[in-house]
Protein backbone atom coordinates (compact mmCIF):
# COMPACT_ATOMS: atom_id res chain seq x y z
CA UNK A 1 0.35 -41.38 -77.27
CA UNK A 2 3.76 -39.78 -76.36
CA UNK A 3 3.35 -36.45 -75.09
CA UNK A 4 5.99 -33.52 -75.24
CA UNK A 5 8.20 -32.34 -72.77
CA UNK A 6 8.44 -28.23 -72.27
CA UNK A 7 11.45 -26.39 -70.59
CA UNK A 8 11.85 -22.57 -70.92
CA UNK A 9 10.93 -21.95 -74.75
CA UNK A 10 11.86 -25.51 -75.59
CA UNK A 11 9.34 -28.27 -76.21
CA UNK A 12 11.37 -31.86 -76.44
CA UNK A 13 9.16 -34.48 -78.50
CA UNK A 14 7.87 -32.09 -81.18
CA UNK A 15 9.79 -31.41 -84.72
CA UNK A 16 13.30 -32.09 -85.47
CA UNK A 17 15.79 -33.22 -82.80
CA UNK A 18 17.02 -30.87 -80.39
CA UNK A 19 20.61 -29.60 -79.99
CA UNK A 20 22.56 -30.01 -76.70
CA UNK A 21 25.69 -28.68 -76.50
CA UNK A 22 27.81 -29.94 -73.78
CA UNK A 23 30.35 -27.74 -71.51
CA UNK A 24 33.63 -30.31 -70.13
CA UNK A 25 35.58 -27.86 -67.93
CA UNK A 26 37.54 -28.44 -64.98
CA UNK A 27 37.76 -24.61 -63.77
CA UNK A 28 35.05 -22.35 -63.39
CA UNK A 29 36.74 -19.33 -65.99
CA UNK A 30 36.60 -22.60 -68.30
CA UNK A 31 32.84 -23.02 -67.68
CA UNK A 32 32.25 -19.42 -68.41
CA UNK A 33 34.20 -19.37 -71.77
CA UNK A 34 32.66 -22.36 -72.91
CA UNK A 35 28.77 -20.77 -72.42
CA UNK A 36 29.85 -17.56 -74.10
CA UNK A 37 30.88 -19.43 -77.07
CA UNK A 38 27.79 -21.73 -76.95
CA UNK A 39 25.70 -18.74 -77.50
CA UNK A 40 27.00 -18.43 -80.75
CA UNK A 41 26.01 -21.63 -81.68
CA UNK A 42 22.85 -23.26 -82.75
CA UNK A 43 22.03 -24.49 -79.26
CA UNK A 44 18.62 -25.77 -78.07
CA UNK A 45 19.22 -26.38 -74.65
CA UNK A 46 22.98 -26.72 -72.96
CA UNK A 47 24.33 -29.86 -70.67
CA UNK A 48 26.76 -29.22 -68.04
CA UNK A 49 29.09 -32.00 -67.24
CA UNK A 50 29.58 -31.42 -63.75
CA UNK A 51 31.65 -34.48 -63.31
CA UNK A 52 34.89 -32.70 -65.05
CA UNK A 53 34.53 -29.70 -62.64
CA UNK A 54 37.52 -29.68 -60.28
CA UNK A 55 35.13 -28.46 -57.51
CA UNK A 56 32.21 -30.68 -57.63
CA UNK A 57 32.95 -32.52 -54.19
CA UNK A 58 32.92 -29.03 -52.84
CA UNK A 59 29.11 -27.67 -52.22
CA UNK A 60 30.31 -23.68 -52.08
CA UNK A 61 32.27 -24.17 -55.45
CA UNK A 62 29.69 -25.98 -56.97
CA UNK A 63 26.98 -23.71 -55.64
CA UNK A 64 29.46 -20.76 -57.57
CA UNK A 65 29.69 -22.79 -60.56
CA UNK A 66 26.14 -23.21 -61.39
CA UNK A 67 25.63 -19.54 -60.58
CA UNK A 68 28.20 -18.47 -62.96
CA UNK A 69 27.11 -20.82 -65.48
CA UNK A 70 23.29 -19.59 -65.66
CA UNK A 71 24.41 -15.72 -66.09
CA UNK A 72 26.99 -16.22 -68.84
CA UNK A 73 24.21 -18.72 -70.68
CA UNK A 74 21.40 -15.90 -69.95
CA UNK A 75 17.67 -16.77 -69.38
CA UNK A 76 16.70 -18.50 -72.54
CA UNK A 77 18.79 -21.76 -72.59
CA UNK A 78 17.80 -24.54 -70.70
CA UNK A 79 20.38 -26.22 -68.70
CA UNK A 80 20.77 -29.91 -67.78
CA UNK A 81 22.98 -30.47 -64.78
CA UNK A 82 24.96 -33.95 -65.23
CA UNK A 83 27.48 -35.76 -63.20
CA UNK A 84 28.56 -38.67 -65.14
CA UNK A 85 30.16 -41.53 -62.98
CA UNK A 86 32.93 -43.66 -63.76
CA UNK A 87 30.78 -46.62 -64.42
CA UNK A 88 29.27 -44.79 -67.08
CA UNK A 89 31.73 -43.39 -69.29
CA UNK A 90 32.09 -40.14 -67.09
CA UNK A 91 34.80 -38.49 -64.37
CA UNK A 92 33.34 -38.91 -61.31
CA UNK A 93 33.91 -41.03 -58.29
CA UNK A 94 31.60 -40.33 -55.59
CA UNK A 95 29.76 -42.67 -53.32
CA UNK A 96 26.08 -42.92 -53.73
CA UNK A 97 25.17 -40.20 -51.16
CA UNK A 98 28.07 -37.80 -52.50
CA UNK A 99 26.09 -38.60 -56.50
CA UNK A 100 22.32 -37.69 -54.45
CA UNK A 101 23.55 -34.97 -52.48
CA UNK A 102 24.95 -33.38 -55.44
CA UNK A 103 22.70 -33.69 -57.60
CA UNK A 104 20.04 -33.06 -55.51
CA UNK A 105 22.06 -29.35 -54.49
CA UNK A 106 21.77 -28.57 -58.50
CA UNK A 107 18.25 -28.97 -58.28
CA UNK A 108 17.90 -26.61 -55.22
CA UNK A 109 20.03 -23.96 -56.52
CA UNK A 110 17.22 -22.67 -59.12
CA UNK A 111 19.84 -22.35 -61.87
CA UNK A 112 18.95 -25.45 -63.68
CA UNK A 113 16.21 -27.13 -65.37
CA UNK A 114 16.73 -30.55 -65.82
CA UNK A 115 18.78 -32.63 -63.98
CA UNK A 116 20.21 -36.33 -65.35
CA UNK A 117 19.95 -39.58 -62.78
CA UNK A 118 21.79 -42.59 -64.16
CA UNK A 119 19.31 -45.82 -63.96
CA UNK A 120 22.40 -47.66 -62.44
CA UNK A 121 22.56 -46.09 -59.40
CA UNK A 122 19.82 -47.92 -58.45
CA UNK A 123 15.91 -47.08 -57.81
CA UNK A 124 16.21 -45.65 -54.44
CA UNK A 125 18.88 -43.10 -55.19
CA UNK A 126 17.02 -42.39 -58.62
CA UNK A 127 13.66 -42.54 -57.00
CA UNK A 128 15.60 -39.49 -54.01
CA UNK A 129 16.98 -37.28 -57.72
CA UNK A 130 13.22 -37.88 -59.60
CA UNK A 131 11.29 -36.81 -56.11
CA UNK A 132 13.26 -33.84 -55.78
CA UNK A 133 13.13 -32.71 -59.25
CA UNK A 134 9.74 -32.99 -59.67
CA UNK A 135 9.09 -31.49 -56.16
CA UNK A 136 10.72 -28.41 -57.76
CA UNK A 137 9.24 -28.32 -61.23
CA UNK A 138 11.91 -29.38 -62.96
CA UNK A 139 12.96 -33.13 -65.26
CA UNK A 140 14.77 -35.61 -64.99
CA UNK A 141 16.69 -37.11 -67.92
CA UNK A 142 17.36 -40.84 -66.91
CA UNK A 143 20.26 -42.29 -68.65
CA UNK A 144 21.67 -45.55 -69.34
CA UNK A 145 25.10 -46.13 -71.01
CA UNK A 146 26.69 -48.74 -72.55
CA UNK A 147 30.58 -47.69 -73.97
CA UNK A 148 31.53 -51.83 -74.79
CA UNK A 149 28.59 -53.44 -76.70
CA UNK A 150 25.50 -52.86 -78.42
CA UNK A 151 22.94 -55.32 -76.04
CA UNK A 152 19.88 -57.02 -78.06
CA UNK A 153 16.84 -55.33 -79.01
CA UNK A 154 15.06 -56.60 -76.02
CA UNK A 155 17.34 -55.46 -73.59
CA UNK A 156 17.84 -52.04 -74.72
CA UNK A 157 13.95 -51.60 -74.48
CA UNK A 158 13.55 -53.06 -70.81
CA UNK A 159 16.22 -50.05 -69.73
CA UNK A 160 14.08 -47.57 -71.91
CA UNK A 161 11.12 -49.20 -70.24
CA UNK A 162 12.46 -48.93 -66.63
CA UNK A 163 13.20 -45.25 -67.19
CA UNK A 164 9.77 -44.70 -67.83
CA UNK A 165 8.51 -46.73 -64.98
CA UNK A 166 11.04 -45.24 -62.69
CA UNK A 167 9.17 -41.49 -63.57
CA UNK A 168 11.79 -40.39 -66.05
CA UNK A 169 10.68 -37.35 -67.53
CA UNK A 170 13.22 -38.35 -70.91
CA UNK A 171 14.60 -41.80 -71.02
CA UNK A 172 17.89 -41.97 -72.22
CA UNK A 173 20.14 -44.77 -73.62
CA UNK A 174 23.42 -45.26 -75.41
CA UNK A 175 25.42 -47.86 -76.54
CA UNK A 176 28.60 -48.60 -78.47
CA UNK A 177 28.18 -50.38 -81.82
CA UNK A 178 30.43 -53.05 -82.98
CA UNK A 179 29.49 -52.54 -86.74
CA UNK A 180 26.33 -51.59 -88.53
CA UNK A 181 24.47 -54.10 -87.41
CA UNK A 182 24.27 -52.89 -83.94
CA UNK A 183 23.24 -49.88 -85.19
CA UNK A 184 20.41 -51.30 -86.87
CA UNK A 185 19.44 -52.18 -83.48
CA UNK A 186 19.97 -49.20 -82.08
CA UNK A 187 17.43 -47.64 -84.50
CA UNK A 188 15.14 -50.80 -84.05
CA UNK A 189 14.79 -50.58 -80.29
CA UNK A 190 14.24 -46.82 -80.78
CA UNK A 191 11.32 -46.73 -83.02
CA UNK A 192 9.96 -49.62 -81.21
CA UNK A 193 10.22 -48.20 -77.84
CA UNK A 194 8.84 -44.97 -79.78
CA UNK A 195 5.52 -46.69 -81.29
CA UNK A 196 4.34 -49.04 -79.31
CA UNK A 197 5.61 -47.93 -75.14
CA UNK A 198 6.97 -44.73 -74.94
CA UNK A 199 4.19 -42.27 -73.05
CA UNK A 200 6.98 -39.58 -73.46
CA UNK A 201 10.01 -38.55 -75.50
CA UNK A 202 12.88 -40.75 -75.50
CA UNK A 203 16.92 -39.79 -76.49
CA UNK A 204 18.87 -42.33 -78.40
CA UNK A 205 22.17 -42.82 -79.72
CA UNK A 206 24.57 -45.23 -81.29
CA UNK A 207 28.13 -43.89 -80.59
CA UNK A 208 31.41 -43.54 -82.17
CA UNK A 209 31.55 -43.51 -86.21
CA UNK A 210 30.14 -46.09 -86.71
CA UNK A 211 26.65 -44.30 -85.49
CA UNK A 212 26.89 -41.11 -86.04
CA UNK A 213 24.06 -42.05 -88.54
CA UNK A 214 22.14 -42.13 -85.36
CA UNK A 215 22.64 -38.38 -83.77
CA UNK A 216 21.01 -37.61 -87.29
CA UNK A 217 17.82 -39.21 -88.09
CA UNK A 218 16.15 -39.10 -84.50
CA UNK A 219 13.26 -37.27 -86.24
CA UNK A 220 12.31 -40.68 -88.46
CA UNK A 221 12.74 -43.28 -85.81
CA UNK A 222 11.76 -41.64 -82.83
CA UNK A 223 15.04 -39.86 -80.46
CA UNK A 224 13.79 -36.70 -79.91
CA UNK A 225 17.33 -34.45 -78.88
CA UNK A 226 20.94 -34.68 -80.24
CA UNK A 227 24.13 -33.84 -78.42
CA UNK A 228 27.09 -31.11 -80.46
CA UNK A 229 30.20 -29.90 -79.77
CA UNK A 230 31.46 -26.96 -79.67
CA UNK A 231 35.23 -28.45 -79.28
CA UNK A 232 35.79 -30.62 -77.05
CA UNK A 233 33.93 -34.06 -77.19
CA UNK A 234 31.88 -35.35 -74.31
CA UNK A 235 31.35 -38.92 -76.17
CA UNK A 236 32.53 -40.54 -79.11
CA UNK A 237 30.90 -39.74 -82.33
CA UNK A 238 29.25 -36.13 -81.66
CA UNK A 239 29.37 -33.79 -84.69
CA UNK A 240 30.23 -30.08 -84.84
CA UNK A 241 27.40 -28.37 -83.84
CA UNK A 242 26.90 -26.06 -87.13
CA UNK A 243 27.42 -28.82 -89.12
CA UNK A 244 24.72 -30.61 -87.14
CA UNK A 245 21.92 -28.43 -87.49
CA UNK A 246 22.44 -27.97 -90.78
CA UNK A 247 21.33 -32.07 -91.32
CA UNK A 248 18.84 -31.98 -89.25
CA UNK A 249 17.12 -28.81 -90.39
CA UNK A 250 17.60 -30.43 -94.13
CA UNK A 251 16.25 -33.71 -93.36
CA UNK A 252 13.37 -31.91 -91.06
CA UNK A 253 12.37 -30.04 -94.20
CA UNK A 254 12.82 -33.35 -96.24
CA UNK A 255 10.03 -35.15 -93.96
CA UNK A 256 8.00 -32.29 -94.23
CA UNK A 257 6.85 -31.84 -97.70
């Protein structure tokens, strides 16, 4: 039985997919704007995407930066701290203490609540991130991305599966489709993973056009949060984030007559 996941007001796992609304900033004035203009929008929860920030190598600035970011977001949105590597579609090149140390100073500042460990860097350096995070009350998203192919069915649930062994709180996983077919896989391995392993929510996606299909209808086959935009793009294939809600709130009331 998969159970649900609660941060602030939110509760991941339970009704339609939520909305998170990445911030890609290099400068901390940039970070600001964006979260004042995210509060306009139909935001469930907000992810920072620490590896864009100009000071993230820098412990004071980033100490600054999350500071900053949690008063101009306010006390109701939950925040999920990310530092995407090079490896995995993101900005960042840090060594594997520099990605621990980092991370692991989000977690310790108090200002967010869930913090994202990518399953490549390995199960000691996830198993450091997940220890921490838990130590403090707070989850881990564990993330797996895949920005050249779409791998078989079986593959994409061993990662999902690994997350969950590895104490993920979400497992994550996204791949790049090479035509609809892949994202019939996509959706396969989700609602598989979904009804017969997962213990916990899970967050899917197929990206670029061809699965945008995907950020949609997590609410039939099992992804239970959706990433917006409020502009900028922090992966191929995310919708405006009006325009977003307004699908999933019509097929949530679709599935619920």
């Amino acid at each position: 039985m998969v159970t649900t996941v609660k941060i602030r007001n939110l509760v991941l796992g339970q009704g339609r997919p939520k909305i998170c609304i990445p911030i890609v900033a290099q400068s901390r004035e940039g970070i600001r704007q964006a979260a004042e203009e995210i509060r306009a929008l139909p935001a469930d929860l907000v992810e920072w995407r620490a590896d864009w920030y100009e000071g993230l190598k820098e412990p004071e600035s980033l100490a600054e930066a999350l500071k900053a970011l949690r008063q101009a977001l306010g006390e109701e949105l939950a925040l999920l701290f990310t530092i995407r590597t090079k490896k995995e579609g993101g900005q960042a090149e840090l060594s594997p203490a520099e990605y621990v140390e980092a991370n692991c100073q989000a977690l310790e500042s108090g200002f967010i609540d869930l913090v994202d460990a990518e399953l490549s860097a390995g199960k000691e350096d996830v198993a450091v991130i997940v220890d921490k995070a838990h130590q403090l009350g707070k989850k881990v998203v564990m993330s797996s991305h895949d920005f050249y192919r779409t791998p078989e069915v079986e593959e994409m649930l061993a990662a999902l599966k690994r997350m969950q062994e590895w104490n993920a709180d979400i497992p994550k996983l996204a791949v790049m489709p090479k035509s609809r077919w892949d994202v019939l896989k996509l959706l396969e391995a989700t609602l598989t993973m979904r009804e017969r392993y997962a213990d916990r929510p899970i967050v899917t996606m197929s990206m670029a056009s061809e699965g945008v299909i995907t950020r949609l209808c997590g609410e039939a086959f099992g992804s239970c949060m959706t990433f917006g935009s409020a502009g900028q793009l922090s992966a191929p294939g995310q919708m405006e984030a009006r325009e977003l809600c307004q699908v999933l709130e019509a097929i949530h009331k679709g599935m619920s007559v």
